[in-house]
Protein backbone atom coordinates (compact mmCIF):
# COMPACT_ATOMS: atom_id res chain seq x y z
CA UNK A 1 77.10 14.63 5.57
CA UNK A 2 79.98 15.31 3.50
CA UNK A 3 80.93 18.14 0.87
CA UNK A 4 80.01 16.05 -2.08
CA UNK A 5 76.43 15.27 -0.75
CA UNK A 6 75.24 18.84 -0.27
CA UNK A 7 73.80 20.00 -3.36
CA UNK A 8 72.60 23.59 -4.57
CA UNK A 9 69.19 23.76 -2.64
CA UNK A 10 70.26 23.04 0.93
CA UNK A 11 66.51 23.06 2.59
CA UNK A 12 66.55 24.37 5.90
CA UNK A 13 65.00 20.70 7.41
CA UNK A 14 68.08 19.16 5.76
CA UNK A 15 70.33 21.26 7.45
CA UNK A 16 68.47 20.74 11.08
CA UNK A 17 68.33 17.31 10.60
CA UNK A 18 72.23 16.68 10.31
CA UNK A 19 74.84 16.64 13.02
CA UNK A 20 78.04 16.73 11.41
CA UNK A 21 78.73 18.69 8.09
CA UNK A 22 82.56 17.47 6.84
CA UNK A 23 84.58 18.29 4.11
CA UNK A 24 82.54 21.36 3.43
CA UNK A 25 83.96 24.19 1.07
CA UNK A 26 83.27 28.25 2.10
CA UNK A 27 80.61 28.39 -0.73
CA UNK A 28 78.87 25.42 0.92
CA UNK A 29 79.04 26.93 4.65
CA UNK A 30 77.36 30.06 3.31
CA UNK A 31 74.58 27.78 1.73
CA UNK A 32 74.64 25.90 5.22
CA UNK A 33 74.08 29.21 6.98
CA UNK A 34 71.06 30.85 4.94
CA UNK A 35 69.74 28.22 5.02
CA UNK A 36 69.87 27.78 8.67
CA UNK A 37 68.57 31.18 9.33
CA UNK A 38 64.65 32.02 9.50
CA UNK A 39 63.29 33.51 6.20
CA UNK A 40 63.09 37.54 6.15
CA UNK A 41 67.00 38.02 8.12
């Protein structure tokens, strides 16, 4: 999945689902990241 794909609500099933993230700017990788991490941490 590229930079231009990801879009504001990065859903946590998206993120598992996907290998590769490329072409990903800081803003996105915090997004990716949240997202990643269980609800309540």
């Amino acid at each position: 999945m590229t930079g231009t794909e990801l879009t504001a609500d990065v859903s946590a099933e998206r993120v598992r689902d996907t290998t590769v993230f490329a072409r990903v700017s800081p803003e996105q990788k915090l997004r990716l990241v949240q997202a990643s991490r269980p609800a309540g941490t």
